[in-house]
PDB file of N, CA and C in Angstrom:
ATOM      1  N   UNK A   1      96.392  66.275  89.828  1.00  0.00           N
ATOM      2  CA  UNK A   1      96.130  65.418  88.688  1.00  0.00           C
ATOM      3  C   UNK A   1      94.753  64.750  88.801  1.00  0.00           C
ATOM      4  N   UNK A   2      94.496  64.319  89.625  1.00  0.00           N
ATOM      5  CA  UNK A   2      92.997  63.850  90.249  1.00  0.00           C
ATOM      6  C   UNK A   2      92.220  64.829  89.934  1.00  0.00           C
ATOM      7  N   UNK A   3      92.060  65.798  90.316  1.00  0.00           N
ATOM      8  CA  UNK A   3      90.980  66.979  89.856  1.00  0.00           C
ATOM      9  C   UNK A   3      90.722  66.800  88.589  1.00  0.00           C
ATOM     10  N   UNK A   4      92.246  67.299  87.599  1.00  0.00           N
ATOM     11  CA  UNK A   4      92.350  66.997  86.290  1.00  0.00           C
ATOM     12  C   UNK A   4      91.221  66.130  85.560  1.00  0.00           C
ATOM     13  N   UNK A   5      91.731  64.788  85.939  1.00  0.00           N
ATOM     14  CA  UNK A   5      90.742  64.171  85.584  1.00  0.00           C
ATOM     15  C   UNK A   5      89.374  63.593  85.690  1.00  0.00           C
ATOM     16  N   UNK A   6      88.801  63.977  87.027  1.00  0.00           N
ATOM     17  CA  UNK A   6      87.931  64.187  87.359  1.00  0.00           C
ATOM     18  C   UNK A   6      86.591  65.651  86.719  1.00  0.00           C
ATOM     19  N   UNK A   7      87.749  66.583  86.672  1.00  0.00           N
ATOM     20  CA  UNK A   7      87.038  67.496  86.146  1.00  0.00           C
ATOM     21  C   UNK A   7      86.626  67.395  84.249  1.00  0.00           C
ATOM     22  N   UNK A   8      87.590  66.465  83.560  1.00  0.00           N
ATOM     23  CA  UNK A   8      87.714  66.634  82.656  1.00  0.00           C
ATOM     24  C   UNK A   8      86.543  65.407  82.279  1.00  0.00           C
ATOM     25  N   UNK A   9      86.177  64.744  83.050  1.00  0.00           N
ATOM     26  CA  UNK A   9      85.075  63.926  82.878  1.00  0.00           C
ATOM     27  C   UNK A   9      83.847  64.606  83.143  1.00  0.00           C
ATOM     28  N   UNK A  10      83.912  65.527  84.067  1.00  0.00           N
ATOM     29  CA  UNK A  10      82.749  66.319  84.657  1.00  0.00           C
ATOM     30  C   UNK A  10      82.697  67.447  84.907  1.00  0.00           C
ATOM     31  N   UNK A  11      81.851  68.657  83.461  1.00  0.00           N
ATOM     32  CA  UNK A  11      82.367  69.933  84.061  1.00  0.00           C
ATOM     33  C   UNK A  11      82.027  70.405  84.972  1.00  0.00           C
ATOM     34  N   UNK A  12      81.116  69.662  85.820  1.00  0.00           N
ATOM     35  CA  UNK A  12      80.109  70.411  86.697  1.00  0.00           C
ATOM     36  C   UNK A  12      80.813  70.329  88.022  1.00  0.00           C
ATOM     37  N   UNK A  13      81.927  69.796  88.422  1.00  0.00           N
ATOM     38  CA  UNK A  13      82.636  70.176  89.555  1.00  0.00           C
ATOM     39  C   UNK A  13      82.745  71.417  89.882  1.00  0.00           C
ATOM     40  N   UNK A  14      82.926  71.545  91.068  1.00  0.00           N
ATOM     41  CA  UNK A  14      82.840  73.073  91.929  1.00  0.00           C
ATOM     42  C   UNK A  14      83.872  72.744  93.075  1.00  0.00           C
ATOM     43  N   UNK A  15      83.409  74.093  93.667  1.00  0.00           N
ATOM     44  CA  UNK A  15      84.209  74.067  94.808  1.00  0.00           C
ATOM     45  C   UNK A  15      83.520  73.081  96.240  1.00  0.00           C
ATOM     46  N   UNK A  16      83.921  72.237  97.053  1.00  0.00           N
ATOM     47  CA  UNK A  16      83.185  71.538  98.067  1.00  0.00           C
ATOM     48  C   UNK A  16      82.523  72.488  98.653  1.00  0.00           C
ATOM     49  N   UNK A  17      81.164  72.314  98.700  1.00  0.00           N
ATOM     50  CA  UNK A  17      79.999  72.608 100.099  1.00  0.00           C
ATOM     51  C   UNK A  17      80.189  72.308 100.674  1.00  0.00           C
ATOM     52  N   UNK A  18      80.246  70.975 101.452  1.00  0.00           N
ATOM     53  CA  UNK A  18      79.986  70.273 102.718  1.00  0.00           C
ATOM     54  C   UNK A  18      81.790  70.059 103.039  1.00  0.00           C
ATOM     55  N   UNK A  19      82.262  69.807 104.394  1.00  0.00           N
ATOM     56  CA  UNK A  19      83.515  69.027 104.754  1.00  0.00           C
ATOM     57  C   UNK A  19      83.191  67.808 105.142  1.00  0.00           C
ATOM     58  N   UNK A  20      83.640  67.023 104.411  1.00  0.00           N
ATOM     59  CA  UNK A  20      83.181  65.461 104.811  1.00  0.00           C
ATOM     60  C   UNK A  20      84.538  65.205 105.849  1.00  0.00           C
ATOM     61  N   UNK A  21      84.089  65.043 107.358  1.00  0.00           N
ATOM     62  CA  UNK A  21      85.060  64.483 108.038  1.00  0.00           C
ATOM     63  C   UNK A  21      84.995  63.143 109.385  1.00  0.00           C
ATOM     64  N   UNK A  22      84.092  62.570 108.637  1.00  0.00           N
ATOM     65  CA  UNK A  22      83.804  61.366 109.492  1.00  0.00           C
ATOM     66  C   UNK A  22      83.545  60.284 108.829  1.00  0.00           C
ATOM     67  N   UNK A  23      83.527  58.843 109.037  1.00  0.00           N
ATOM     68  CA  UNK A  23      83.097  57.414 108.047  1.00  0.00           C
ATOM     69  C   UNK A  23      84.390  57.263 107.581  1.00  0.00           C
ATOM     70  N   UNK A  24      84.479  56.099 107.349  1.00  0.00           N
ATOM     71  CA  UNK A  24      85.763  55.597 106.846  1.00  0.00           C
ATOM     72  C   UNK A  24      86.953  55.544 107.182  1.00  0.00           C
ATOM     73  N   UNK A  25      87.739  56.117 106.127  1.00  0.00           N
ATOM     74  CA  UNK A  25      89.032  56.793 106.613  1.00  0.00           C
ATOM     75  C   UNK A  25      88.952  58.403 107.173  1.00  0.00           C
ATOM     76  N   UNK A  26      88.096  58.978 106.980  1.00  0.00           N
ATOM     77  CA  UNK A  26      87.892  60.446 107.455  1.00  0.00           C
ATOM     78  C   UNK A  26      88.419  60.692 109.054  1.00  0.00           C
ATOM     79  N   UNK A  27      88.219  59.328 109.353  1.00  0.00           N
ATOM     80  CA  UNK A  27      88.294  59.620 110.939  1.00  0.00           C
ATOM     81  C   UNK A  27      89.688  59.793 111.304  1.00  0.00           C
ATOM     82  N   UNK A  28      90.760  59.276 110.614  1.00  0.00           N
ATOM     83  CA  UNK A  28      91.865  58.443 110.717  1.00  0.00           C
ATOM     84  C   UNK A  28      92.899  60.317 110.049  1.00  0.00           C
ATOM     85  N   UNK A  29      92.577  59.946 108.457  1.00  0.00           N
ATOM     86  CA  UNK A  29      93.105  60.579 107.690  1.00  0.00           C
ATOM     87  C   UNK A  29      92.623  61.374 106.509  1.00  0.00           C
ATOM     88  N   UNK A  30      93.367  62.777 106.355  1.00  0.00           N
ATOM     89  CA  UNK A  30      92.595  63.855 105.683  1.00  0.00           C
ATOM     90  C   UNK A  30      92.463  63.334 104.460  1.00  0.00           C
ATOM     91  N   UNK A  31      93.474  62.619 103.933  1.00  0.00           N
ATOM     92  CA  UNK A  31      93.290  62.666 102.486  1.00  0.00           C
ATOM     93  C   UNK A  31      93.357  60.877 102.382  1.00  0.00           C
ATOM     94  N   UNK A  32      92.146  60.015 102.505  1.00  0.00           N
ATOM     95  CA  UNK A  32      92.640  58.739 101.581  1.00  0.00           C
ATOM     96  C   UNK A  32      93.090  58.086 100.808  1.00  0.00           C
ATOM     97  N   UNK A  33      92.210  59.036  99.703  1.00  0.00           N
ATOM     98  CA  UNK A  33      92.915  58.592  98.183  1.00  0.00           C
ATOM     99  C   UNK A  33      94.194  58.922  97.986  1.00  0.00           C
ATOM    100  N   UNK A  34      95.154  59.542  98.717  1.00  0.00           N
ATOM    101  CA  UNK A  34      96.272  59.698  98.194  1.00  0.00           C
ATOM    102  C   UNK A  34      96.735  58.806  99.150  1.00  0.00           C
ATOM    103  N   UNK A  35      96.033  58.363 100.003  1.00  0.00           N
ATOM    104  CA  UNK A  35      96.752  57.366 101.448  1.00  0.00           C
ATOM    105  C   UNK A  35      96.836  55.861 100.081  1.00  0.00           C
ATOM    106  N   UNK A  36      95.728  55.917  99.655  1.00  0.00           N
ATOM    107  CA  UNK A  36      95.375  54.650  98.597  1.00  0.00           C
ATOM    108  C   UNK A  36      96.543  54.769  97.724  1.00  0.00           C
ATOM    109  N   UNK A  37      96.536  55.864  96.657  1.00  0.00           N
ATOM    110  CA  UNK A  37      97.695  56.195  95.341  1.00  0.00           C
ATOM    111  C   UNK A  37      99.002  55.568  96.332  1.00  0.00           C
ATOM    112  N   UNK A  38      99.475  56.002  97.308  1.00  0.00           N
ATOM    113  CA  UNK A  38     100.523  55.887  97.914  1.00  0.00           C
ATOM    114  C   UNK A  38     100.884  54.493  97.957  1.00  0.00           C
ATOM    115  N   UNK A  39     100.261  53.978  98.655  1.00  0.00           N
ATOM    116  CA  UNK A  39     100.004  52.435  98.851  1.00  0.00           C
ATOM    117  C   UNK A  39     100.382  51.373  97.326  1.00  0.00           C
ATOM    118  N   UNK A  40      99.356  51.831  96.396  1.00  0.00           N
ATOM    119  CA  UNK A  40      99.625  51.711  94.959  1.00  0.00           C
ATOM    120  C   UNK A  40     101.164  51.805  94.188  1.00  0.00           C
ATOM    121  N   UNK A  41     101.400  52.479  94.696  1.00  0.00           N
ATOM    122  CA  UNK A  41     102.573  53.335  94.260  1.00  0.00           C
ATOM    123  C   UNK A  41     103.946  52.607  94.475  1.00  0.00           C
ATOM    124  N   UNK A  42     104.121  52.254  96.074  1.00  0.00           N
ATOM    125  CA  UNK A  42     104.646  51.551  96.721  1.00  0.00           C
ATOM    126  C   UNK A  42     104.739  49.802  95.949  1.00  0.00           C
ATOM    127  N   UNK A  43     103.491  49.630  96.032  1.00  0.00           N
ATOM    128  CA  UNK A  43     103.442  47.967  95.538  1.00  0.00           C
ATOM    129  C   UNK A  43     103.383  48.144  94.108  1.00  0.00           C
ATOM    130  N   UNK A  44     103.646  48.952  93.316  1.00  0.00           N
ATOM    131  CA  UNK A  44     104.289  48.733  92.015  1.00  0.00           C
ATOM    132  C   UNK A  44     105.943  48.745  92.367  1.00  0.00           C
ATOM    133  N   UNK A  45     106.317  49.588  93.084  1.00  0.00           N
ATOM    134  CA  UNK A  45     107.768  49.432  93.131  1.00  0.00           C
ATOM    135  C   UNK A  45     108.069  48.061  93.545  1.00  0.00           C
ATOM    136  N   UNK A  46     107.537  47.941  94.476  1.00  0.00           N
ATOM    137  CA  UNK A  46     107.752  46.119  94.755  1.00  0.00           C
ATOM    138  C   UNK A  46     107.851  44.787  94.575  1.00  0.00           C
ATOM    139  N   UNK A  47     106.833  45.959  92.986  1.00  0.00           N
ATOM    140  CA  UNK A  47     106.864  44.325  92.073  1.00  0.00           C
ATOM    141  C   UNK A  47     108.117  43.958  91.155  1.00  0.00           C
ATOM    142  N   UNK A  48     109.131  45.396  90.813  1.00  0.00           N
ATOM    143  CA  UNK A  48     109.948  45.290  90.101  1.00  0.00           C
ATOM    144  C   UNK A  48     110.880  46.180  90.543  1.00  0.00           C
ATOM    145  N   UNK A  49     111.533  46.478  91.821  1.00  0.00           N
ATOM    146  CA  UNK A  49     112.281  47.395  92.329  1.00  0.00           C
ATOM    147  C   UNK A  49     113.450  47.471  91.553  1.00  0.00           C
ATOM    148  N   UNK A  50     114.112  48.510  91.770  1.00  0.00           N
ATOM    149  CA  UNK A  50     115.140  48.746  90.852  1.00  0.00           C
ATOM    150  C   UNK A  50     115.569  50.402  91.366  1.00  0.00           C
ATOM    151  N   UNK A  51     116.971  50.209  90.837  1.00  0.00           N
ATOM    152  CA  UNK A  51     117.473  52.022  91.797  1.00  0.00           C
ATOM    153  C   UNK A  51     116.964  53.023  90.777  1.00  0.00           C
ATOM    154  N   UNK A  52     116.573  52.555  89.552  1.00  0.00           N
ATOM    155  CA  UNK A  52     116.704  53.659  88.347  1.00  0.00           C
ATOM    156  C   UNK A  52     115.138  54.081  89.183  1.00  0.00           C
ATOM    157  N   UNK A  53     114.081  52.910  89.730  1.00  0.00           N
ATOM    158  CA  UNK A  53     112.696  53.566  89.415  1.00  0.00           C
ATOM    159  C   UNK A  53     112.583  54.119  90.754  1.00  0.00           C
ATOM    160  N   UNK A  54     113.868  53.995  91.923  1.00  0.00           N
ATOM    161  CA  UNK A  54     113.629  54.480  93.419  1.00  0.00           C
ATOM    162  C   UNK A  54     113.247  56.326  93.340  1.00  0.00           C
ATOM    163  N   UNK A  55     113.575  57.032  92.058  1.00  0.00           N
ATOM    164  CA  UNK A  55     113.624  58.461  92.489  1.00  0.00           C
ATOM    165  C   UNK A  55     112.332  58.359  91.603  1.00  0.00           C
ATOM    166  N   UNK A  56     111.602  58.041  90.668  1.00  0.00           N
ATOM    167  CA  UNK A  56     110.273  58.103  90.276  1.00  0.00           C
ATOM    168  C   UNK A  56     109.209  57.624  91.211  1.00  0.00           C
ATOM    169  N   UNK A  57     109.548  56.519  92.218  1.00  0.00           N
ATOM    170  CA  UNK A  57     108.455  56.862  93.760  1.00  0.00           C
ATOM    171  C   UNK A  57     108.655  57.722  94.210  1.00  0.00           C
ATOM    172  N   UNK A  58     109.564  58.222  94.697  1.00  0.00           N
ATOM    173  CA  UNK A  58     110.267  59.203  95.878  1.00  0.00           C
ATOM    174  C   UNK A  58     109.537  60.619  95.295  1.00  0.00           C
ATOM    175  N   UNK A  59     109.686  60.376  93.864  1.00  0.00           N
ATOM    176  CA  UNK A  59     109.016  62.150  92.993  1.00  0.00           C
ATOM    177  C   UNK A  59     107.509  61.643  93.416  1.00  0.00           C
ATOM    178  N   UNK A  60     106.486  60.499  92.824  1.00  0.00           N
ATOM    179  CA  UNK A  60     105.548  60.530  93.027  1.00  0.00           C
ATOM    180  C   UNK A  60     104.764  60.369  94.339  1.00  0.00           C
ATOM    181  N   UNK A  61     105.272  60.312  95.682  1.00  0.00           N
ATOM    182  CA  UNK A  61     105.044  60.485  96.244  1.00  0.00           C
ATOM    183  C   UNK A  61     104.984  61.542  97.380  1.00  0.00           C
ATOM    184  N   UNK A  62     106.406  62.517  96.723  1.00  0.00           N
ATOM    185  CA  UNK A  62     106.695  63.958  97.395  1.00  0.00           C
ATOM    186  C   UNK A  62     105.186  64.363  96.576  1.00  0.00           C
ATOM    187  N   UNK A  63     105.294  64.194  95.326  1.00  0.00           N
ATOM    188  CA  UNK A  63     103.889  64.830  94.782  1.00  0.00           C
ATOM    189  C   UNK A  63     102.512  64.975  95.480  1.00  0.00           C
ATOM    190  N   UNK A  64     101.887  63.493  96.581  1.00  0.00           N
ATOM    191  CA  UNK A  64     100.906  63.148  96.882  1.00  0.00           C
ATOM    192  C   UNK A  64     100.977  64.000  97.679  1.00  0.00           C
ATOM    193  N   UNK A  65     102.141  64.337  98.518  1.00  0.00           N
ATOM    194  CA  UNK A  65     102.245  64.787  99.723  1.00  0.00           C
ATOM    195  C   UNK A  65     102.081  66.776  99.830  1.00  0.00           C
ATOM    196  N   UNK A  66     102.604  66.776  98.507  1.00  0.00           N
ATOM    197  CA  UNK A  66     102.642  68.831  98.262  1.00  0.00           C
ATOM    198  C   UNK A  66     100.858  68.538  97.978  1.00  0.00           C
ATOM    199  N   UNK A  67     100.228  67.762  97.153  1.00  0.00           N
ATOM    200  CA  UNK A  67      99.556  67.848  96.516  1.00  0.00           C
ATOM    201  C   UNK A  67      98.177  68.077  97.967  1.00  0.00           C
ATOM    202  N   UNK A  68      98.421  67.012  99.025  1.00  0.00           N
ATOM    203  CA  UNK A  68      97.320  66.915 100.334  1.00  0.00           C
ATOM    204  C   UNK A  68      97.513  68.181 100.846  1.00  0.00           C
ATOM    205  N   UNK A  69      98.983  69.128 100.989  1.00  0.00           N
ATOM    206  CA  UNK A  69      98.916  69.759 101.847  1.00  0.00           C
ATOM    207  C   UNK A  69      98.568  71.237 101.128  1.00  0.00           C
ATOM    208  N   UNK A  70      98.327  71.775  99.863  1.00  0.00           N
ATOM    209  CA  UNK A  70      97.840  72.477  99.157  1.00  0.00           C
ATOM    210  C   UNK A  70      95.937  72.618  99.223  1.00  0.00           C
ATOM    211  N   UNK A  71      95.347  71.372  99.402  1.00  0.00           N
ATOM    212  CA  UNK A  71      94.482  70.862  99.709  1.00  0.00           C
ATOM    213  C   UNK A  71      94.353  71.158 100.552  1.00  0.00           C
ATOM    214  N   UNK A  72      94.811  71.109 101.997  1.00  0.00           N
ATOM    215  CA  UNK A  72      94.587  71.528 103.236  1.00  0.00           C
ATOM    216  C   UNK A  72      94.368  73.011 103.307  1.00  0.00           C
ATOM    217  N   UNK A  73      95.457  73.387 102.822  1.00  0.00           N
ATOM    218  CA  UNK A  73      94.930  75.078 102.826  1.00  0.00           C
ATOM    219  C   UNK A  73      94.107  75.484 102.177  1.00  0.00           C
ATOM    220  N   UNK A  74      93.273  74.980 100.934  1.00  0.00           N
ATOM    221  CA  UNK A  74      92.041  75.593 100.266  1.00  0.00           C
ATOM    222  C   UNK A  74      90.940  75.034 101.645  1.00  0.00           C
ATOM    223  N   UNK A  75      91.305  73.861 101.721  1.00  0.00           N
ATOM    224  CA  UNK A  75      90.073  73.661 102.593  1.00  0.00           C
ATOM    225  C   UNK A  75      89.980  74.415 103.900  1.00  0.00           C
ATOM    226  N   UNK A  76      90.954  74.893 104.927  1.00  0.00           N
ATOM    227  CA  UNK A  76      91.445  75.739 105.711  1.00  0.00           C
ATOM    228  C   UNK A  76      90.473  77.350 105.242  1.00  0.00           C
ATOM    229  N   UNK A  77      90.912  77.453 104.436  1.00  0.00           N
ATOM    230  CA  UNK A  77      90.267  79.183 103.669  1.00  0.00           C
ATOM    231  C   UNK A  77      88.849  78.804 103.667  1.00  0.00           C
ATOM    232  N   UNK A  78      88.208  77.650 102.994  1.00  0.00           N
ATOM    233  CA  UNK A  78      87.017  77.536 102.630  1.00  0.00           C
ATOM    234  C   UNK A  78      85.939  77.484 104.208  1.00  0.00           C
ATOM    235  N   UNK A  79      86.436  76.274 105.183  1.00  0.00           N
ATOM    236  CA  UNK A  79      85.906  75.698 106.038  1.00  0.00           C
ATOM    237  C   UNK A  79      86.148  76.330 107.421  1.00  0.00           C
ATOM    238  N   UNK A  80      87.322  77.329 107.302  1.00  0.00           N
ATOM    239  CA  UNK A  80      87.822  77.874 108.803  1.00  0.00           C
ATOM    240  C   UNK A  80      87.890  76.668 110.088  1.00  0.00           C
ATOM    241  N   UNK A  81      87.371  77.347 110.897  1.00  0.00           N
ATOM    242  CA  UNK A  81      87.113  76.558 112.136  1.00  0.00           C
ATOM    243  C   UNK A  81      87.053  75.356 112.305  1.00  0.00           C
ATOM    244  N   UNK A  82      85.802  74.681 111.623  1.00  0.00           N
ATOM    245  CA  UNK A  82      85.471  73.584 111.303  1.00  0.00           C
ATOM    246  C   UNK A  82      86.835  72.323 110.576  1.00  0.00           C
ATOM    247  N   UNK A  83      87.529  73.273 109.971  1.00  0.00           N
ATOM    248  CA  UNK A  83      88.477  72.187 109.351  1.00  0.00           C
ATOM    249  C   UNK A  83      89.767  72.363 110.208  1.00  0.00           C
ATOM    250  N   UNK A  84      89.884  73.128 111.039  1.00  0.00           N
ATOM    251  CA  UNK A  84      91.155  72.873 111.993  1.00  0.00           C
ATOM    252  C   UNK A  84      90.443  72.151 113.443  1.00  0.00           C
ATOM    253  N   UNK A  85      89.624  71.993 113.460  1.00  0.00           N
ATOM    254  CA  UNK A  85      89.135  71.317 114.494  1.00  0.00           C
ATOM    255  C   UNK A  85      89.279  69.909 114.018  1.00  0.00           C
ATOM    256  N   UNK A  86      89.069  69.661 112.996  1.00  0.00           N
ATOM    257  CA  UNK A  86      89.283  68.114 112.159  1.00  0.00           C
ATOM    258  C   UNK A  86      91.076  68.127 111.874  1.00  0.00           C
ATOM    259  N   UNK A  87      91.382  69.092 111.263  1.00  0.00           N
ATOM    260  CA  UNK A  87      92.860  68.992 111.509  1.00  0.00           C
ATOM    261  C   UNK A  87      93.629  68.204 112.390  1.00  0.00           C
ATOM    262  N   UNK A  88      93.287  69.196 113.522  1.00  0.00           N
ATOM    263  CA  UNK A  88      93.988  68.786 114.860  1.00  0.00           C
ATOM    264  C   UNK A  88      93.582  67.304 115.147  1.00  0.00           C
ATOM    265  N   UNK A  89      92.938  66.360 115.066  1.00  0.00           N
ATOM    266  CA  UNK A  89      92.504  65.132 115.296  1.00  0.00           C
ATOM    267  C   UNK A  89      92.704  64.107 114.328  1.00  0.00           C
ATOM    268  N   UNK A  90      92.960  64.736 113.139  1.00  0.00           N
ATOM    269  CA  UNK A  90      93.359  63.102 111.936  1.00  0.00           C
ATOM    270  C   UNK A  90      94.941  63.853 111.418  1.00  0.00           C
ATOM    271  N   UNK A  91      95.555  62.761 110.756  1.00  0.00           N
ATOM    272  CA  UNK A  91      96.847  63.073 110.152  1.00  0.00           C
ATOM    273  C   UNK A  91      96.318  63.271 108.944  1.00  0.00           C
ATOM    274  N   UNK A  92      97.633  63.854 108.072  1.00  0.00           N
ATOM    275  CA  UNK A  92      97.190  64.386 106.949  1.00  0.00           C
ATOM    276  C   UNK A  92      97.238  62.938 105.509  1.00  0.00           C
ATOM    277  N   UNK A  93      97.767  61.650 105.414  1.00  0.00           N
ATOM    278  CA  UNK A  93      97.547  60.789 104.724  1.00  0.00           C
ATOM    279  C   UNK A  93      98.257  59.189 105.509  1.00  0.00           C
ATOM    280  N   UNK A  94      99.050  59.232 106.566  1.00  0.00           N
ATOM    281  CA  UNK A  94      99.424  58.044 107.195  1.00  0.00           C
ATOM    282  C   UNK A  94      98.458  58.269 108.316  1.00  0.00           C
ATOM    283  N   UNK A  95      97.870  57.215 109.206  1.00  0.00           N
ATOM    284  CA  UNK A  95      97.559  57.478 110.583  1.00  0.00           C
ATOM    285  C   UNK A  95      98.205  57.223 111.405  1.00  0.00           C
ATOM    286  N   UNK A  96      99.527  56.743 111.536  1.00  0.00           N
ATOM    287  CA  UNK A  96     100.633  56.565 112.205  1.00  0.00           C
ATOM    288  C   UNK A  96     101.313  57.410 112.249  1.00  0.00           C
ATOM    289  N   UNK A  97     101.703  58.509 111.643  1.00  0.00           N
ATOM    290  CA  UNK A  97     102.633  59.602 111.105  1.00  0.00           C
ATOM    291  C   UNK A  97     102.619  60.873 111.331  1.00  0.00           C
TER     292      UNK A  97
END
């Protein structure tokens, strides 16, 4: 969904050149922004929890999670070596996990 709209603001997206895997959260974890959405996600439920909205986190966050690890494998194909060497050293969106 991120692409989505990202792309739909900008046709000029492509496929990544570079693997950005250091600064920030890079060091920690592959995917931030979904470490962020997650987080988000969470503290909306919190503000108004309720059982009806427990399986609309639970969906949007299985989502973040198919969504990083789909991601991993383009980047895997694209980056080879280089991105399982970063693999092996950060988690894929918790750094605890």
């Amino acid at each position: 969904y991120h692409y989505l709209l990202l792309k739909r603001k900008n046709a000029k997206i492509c496929e990544p050149t570079a693997l950005i895997k250091s600064g920030g959260l890079f060091n920690r974890v592959r995917h931030p922004m979904y470490l962020g959405d997650s987080i988000l996600y969470i503290g909306l439920w919190l503000m108004a929890p309720a059982l009806l909205s427990l399986p609309i986190l639970l969906i949007g966050l299985f989502a973040l999670y198919q969504q990083s690890r789909v991601e991993d494998q383009q980047l895997e194909q694209r980056f080879g070596a280089s991105f399982l060497e970063w693999q092996a050293k950060t988690r894929l969106m918790i750094p605890w996990l």
